[in-house]
N, C-alpha and C. Protein backbone atom coordinates (compact mmCIF):
# COMPACT_ATOMS: atom_id res chain seq x y z
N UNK A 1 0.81 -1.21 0.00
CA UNK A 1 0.00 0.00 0.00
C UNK A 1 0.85 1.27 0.00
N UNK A 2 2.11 1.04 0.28
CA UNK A 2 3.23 2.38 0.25
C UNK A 2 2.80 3.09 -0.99
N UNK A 3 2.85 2.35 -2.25
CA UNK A 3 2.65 2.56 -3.89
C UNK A 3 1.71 3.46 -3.98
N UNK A 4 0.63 3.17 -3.42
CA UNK A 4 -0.66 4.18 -3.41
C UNK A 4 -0.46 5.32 -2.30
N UNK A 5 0.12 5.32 -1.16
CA UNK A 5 0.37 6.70 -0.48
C UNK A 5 1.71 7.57 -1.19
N UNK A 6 2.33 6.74 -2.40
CA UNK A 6 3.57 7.66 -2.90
C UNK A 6 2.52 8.19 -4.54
N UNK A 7 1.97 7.60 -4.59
CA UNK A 7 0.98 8.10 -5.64
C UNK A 7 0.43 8.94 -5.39
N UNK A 8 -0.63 8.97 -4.26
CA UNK A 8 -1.45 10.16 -4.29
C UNK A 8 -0.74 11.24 -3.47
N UNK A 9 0.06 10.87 -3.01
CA UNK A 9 1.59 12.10 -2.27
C UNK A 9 1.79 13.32 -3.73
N UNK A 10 2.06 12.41 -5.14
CA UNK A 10 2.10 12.99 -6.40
C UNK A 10 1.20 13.59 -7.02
N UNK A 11 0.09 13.03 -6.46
CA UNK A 11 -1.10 13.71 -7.05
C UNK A 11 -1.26 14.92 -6.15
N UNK A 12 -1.12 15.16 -5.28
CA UNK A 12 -1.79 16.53 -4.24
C UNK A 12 -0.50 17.16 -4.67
N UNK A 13 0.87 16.78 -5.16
CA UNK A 13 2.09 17.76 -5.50
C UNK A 13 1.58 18.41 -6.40
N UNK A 14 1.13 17.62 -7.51
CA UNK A 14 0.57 18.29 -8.75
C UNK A 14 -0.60 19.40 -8.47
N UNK A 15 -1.39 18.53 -7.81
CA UNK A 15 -2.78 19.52 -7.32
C UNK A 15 -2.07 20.72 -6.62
N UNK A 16 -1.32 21.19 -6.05
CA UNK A 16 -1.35 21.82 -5.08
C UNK A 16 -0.46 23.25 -6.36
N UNK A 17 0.35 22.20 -7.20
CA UNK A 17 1.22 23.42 -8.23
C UNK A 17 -0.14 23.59 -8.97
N UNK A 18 -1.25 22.75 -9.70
CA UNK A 18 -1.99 23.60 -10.94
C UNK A 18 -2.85 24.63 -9.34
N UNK A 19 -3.37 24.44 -8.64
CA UNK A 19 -4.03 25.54 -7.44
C UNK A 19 -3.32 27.22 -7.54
N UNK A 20 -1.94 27.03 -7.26
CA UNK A 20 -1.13 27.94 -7.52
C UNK A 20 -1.20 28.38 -8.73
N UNK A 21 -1.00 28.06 -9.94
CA UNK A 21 -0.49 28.47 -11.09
C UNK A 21 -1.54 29.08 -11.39
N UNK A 22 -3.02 27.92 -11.51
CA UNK A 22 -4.56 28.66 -11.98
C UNK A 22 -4.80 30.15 -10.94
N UNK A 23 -4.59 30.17 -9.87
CA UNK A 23 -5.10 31.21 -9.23
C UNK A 23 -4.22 32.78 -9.42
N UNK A 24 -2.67 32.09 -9.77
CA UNK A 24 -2.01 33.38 -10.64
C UNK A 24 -2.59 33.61 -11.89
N UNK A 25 -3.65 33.14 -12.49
CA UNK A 25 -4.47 33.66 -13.53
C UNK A 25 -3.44 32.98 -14.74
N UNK A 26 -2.47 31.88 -14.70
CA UNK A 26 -2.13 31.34 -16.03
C UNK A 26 -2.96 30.10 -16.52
N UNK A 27 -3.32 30.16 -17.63
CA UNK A 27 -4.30 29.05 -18.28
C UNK A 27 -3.50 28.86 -19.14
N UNK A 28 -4.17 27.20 -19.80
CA UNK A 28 -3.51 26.89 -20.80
C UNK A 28 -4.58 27.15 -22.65
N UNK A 29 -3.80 27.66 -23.46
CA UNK A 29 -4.45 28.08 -24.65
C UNK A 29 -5.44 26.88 -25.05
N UNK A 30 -6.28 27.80 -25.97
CA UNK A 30 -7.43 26.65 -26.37
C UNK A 30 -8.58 26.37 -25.68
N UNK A 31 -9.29 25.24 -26.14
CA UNK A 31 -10.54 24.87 -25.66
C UNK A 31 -10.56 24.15 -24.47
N UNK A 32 -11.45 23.62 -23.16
CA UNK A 32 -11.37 22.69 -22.68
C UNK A 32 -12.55 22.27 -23.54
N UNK A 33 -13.51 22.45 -24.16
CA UNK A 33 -14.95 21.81 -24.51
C UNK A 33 -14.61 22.89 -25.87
N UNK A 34 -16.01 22.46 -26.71
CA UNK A 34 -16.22 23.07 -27.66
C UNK A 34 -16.78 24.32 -27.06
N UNK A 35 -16.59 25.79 -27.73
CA UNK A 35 -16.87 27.09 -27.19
C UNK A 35 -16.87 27.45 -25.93
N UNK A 36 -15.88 26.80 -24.45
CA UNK A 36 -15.02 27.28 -23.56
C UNK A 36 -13.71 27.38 -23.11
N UNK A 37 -13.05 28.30 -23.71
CA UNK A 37 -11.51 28.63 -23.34
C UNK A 37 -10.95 28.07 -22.23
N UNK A 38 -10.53 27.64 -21.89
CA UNK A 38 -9.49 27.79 -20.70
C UNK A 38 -9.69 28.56 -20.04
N UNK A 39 -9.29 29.67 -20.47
CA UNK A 39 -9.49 31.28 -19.72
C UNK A 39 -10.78 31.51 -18.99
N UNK A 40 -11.86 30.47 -19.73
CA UNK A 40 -13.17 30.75 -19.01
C UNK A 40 -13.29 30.10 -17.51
N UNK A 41 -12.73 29.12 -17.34
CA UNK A 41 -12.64 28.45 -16.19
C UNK A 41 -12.09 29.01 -14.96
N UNK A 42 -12.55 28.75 -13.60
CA UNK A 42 -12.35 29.62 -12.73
C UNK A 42 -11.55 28.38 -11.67
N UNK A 43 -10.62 29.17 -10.87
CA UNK A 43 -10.11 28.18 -10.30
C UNK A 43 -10.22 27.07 -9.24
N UNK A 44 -9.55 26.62 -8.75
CA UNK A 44 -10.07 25.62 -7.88
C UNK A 44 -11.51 24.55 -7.52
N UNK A 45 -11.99 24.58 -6.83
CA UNK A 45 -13.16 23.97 -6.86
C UNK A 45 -14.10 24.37 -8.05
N UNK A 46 -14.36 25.73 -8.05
CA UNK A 46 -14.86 26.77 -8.66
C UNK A 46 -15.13 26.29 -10.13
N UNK A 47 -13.80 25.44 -10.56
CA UNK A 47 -13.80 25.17 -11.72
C UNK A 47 -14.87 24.12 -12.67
N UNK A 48 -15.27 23.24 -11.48
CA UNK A 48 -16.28 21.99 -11.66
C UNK A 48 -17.70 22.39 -12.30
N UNK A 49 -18.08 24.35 -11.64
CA UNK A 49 -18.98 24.60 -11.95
C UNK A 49 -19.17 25.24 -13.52
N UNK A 50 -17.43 25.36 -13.81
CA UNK A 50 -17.74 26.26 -15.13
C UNK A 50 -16.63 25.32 -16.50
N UNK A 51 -17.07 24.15 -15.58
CA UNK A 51 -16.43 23.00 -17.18
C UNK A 51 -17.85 22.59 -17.45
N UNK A 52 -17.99 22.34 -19.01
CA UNK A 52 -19.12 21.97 -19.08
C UNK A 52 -19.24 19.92 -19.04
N UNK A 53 -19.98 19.24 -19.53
CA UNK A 53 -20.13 18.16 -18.88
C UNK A 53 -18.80 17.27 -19.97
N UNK A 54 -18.65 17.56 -21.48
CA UNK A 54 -17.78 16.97 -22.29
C UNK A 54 -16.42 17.44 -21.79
N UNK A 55 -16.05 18.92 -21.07
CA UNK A 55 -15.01 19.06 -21.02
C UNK A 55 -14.52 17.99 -19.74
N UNK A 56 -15.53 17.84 -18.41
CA UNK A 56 -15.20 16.84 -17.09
C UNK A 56 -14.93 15.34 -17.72
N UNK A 57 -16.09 14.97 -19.18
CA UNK A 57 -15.60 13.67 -19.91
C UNK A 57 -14.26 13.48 -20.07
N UNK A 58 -13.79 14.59 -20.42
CA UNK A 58 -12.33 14.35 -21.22
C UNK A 58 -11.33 14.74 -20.09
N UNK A 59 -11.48 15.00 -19.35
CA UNK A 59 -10.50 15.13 -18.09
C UNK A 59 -10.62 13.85 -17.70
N UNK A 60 -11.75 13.13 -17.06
CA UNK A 60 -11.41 11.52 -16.62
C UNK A 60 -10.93 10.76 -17.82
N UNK A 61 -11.20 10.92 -18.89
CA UNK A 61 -10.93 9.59 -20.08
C UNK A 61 -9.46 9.84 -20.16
N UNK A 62 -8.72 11.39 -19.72
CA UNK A 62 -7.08 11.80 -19.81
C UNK A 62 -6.41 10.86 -18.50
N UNK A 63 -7.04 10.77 -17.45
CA UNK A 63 -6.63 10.67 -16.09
C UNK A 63 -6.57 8.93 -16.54
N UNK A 64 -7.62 8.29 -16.99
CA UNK A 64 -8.32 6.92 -16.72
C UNK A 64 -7.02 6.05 -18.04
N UNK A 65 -6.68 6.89 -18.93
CA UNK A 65 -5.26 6.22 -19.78
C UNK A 65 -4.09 6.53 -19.04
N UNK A 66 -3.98 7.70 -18.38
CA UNK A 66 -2.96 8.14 -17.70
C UNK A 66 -2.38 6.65 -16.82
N UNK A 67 -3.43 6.35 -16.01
CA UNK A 67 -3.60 5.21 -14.83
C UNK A 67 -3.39 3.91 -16.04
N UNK A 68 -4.17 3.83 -16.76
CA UNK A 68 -3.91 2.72 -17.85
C UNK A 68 -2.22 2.15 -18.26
N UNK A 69 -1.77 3.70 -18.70
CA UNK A 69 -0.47 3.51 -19.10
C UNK A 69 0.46 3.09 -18.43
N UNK A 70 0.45 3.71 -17.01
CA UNK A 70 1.06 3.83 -16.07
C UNK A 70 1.13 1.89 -15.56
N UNK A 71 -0.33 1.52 -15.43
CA UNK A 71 -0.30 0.10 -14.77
C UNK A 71 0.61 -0.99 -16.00
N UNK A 72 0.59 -0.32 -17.29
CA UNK A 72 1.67 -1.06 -17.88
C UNK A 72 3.19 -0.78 -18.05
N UNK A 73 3.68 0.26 -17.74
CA UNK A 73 5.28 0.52 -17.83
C UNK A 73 5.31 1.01 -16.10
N UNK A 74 4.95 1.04 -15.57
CA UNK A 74 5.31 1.36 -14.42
C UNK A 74 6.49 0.48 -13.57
N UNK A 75 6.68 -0.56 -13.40
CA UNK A 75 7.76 -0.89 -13.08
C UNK A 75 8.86 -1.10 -14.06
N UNK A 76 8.72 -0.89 -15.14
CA UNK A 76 10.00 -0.55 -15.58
C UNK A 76 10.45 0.74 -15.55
N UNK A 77 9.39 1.51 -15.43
CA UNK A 77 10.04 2.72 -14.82
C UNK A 77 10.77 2.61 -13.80
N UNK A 78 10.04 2.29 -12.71
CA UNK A 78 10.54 2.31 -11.11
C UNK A 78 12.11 1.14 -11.55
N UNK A 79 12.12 0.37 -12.17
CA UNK A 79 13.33 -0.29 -12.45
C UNK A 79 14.48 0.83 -13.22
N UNK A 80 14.24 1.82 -14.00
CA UNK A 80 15.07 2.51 -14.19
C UNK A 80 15.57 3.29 -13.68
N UNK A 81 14.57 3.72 -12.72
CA UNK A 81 14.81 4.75 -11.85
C UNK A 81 15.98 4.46 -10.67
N UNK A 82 15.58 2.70 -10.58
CA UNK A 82 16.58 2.68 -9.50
C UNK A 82 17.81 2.37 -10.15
N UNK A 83 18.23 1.84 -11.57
CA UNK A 83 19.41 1.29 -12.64
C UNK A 83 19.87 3.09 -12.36
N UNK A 84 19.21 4.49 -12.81
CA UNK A 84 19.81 5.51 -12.87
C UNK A 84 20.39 5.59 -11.70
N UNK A 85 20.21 6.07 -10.35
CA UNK A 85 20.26 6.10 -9.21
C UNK A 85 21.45 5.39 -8.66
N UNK A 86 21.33 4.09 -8.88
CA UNK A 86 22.87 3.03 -8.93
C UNK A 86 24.03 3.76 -9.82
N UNK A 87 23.62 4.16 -10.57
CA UNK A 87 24.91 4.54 -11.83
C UNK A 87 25.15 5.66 -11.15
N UNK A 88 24.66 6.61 -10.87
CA UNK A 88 25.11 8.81 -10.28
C UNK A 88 25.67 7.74 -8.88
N UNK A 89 25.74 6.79 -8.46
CA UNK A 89 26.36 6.63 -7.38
C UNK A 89 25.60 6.06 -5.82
N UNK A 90 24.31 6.50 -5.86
CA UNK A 90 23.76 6.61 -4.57
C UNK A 90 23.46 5.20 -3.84
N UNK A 91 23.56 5.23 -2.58
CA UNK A 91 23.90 4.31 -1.64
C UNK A 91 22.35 3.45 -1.47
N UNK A 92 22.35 2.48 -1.49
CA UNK A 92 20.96 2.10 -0.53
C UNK A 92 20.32 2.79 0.11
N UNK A 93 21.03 3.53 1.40
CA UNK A 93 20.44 4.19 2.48
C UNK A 93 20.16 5.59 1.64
N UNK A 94 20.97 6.56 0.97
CA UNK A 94 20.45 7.54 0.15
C UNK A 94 19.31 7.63 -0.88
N UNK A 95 18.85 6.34 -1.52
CA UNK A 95 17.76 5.83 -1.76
C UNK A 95 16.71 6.14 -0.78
N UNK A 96 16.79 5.28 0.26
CA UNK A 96 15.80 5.12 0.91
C UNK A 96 15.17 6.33 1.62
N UNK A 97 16.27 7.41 1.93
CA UNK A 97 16.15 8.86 2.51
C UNK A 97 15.32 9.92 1.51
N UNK A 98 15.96 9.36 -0.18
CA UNK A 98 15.26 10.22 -1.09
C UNK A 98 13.74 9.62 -1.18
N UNK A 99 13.21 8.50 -0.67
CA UNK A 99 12.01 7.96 -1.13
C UNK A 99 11.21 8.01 0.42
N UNK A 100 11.70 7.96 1.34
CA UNK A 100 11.00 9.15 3.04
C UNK A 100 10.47 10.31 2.25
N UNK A 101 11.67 11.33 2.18
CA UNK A 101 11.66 12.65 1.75
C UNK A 101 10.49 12.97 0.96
N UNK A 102 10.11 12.40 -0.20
CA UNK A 102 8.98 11.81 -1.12
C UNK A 102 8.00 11.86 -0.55
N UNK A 103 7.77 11.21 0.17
CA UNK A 103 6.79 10.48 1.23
C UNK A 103 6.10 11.29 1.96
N UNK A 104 6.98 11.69 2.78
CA UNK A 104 6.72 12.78 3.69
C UNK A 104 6.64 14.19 2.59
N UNK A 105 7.00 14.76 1.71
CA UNK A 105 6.54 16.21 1.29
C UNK A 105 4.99 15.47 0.55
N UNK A 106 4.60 14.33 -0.10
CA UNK A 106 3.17 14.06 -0.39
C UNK A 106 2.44 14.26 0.88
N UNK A 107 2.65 13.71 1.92
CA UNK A 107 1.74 13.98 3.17
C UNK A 107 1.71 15.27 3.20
N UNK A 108 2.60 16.01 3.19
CA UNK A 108 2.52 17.39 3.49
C UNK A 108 1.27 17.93 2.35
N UNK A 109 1.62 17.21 1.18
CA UNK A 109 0.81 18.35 0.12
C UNK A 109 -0.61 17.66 -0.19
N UNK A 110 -0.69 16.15 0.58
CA UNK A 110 -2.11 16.02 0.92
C UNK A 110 -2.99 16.82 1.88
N UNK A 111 -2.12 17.42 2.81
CA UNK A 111 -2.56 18.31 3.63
C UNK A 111 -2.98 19.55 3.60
N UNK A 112 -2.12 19.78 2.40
CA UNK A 112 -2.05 21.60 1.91
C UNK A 112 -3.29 21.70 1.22
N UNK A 113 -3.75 20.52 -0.30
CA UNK A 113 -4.80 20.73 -1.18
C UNK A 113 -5.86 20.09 -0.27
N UNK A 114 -5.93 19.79 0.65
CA UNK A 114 -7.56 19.88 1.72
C UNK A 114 -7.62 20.97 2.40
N UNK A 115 -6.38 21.77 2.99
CA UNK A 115 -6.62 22.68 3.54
C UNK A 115 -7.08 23.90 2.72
N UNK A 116 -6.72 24.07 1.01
CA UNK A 116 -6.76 25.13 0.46
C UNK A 116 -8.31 24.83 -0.31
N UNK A 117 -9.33 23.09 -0.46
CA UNK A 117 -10.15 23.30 -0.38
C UNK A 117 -11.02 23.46 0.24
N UNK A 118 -10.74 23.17 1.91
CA UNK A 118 -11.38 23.81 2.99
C UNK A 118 -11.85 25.24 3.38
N UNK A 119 -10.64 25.62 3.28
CA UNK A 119 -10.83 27.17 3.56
C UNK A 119 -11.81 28.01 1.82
N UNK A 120 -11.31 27.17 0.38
CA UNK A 120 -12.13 27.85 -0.65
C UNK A 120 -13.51 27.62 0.02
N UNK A 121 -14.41 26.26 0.47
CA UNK A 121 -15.37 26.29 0.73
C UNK A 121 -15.69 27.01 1.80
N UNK A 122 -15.05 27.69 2.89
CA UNK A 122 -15.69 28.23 4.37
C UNK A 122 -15.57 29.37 3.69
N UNK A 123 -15.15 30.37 3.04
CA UNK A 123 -15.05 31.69 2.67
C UNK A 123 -14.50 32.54 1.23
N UNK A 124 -14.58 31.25 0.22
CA UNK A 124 -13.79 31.63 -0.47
C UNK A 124 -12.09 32.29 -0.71
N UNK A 125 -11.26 31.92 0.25
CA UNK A 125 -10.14 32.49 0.43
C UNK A 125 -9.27 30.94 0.81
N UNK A 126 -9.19 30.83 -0.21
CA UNK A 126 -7.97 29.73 0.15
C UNK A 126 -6.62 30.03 0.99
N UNK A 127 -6.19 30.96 0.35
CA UNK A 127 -4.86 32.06 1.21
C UNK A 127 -4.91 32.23 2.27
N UNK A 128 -5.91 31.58 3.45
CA UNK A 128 -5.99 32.65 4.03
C UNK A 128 -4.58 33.24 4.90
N UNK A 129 -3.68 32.50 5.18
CA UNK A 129 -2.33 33.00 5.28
C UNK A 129 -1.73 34.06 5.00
N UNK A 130 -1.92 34.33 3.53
CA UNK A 130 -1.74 35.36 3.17
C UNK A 130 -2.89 37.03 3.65
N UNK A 131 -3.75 36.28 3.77
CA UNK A 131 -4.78 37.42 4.66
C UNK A 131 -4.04 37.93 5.60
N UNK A 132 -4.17 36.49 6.39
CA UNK A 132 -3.78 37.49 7.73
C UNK A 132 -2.45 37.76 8.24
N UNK A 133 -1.52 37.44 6.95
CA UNK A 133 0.03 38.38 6.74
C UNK A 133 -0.38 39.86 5.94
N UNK A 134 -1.22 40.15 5.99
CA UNK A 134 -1.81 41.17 5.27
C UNK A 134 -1.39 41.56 3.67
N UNK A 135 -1.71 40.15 3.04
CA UNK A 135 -1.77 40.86 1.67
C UNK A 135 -2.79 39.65 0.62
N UNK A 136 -2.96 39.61 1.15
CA UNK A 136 -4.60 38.93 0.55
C UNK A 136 -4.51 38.40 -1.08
N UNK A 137 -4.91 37.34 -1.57
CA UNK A 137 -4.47 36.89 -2.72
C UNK A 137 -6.42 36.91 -3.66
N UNK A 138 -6.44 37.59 -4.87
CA UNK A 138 -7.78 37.79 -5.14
C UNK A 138 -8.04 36.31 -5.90
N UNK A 139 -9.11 35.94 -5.58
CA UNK A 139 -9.27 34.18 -5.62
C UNK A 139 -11.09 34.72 -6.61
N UNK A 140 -10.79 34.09 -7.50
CA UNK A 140 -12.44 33.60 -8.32
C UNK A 140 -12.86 35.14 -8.29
C-alpha cells in the first residue's frame, strides 16, 4: 500500500502546483470543450462549476489512460529509476532517505490541497495565510 500513499503524495504535488499556477491567472491556450476557453474556467473547486459536462468527460478519459499507461510501464520505470540512481552513485540508504523525503513532502501536500479546499469552501479564500500576513491573494 506504500505505492498508493507515494501516488497520491504525487497527485496533491501536482494539485497543489496547478491551485497555484490557476489562481495566478495562467491558463492553458485553447478549448477545454467546444466554445469554452481555458481562460473561461475559474479556479479551484470553482472550476467543476464552469467546465461543461464533455469538457469533465475528457478530463477523466485523460486521467483513466494516464492510470492505464502507467499500470503497464510502471515498473519498468521504477526499475530505471533505480538502474539511474545506482549509476550517479547513490547508496541504498540515500535511496531510501530520497524515497521518506517523497513520502513525507506528499503527506505534506495532501494536507495543503484539503486545507486550500477547505478554507475555498468556508469563505472563499484559500490564502488565508496570506490574509492574515496582510496581503490577501484575489481568488475567483
Amino acid at each position: 500500500l506504500r505505492y498508493v500513499e507515494t501516488k497520491r503524495g504525487r497527485i496533491s504535488m501536482l494539485a497543489i502546483l496547478g491551485h497555484l499556477i490557476t489562481t495566478a491567472g495562467n491558463r492553458l491556450p485553447g478549448e477545454i470543450a467546444y466554445g469554452t476557453p481555458f481562460s473561461s474556467v475559474k479556479a479551484g473547486l470553482a472550476a467543476f462549476d464552469s467546465i461543461p459536462t464533455a469538457g469533465l468527460v475528457q478530463l477523466v478519459l485523460f486521467i483513466g489512460i494516464l492510470e492505464n499507461g502507467y499500470s503497464i510501464v510502471g515498473k519498468s520505470i521504477e526499475e530505471d529509476c533505480v538502474r539511474y540512481m545506482n549509476a550517479i552513485g547513490w547508496s541504498a540508504e540515500k535511496q531510501r532517505s530520497k524515497a521518506a523525503i517523497e513520502l513525507n513532502n506528499g503527506r505534506a501536500a495532501q494536507m495543503g490541497i484539503l486545507a486550500l479546499m477547505v478554507h475555498e469552501k468556508l469563505n472563499n479564500d484559500p490564502y488565508v495565510i496570506n490574509t492574515l500576513l496582510g496581503a490577501p491573494v484575489p481568488f475567483n
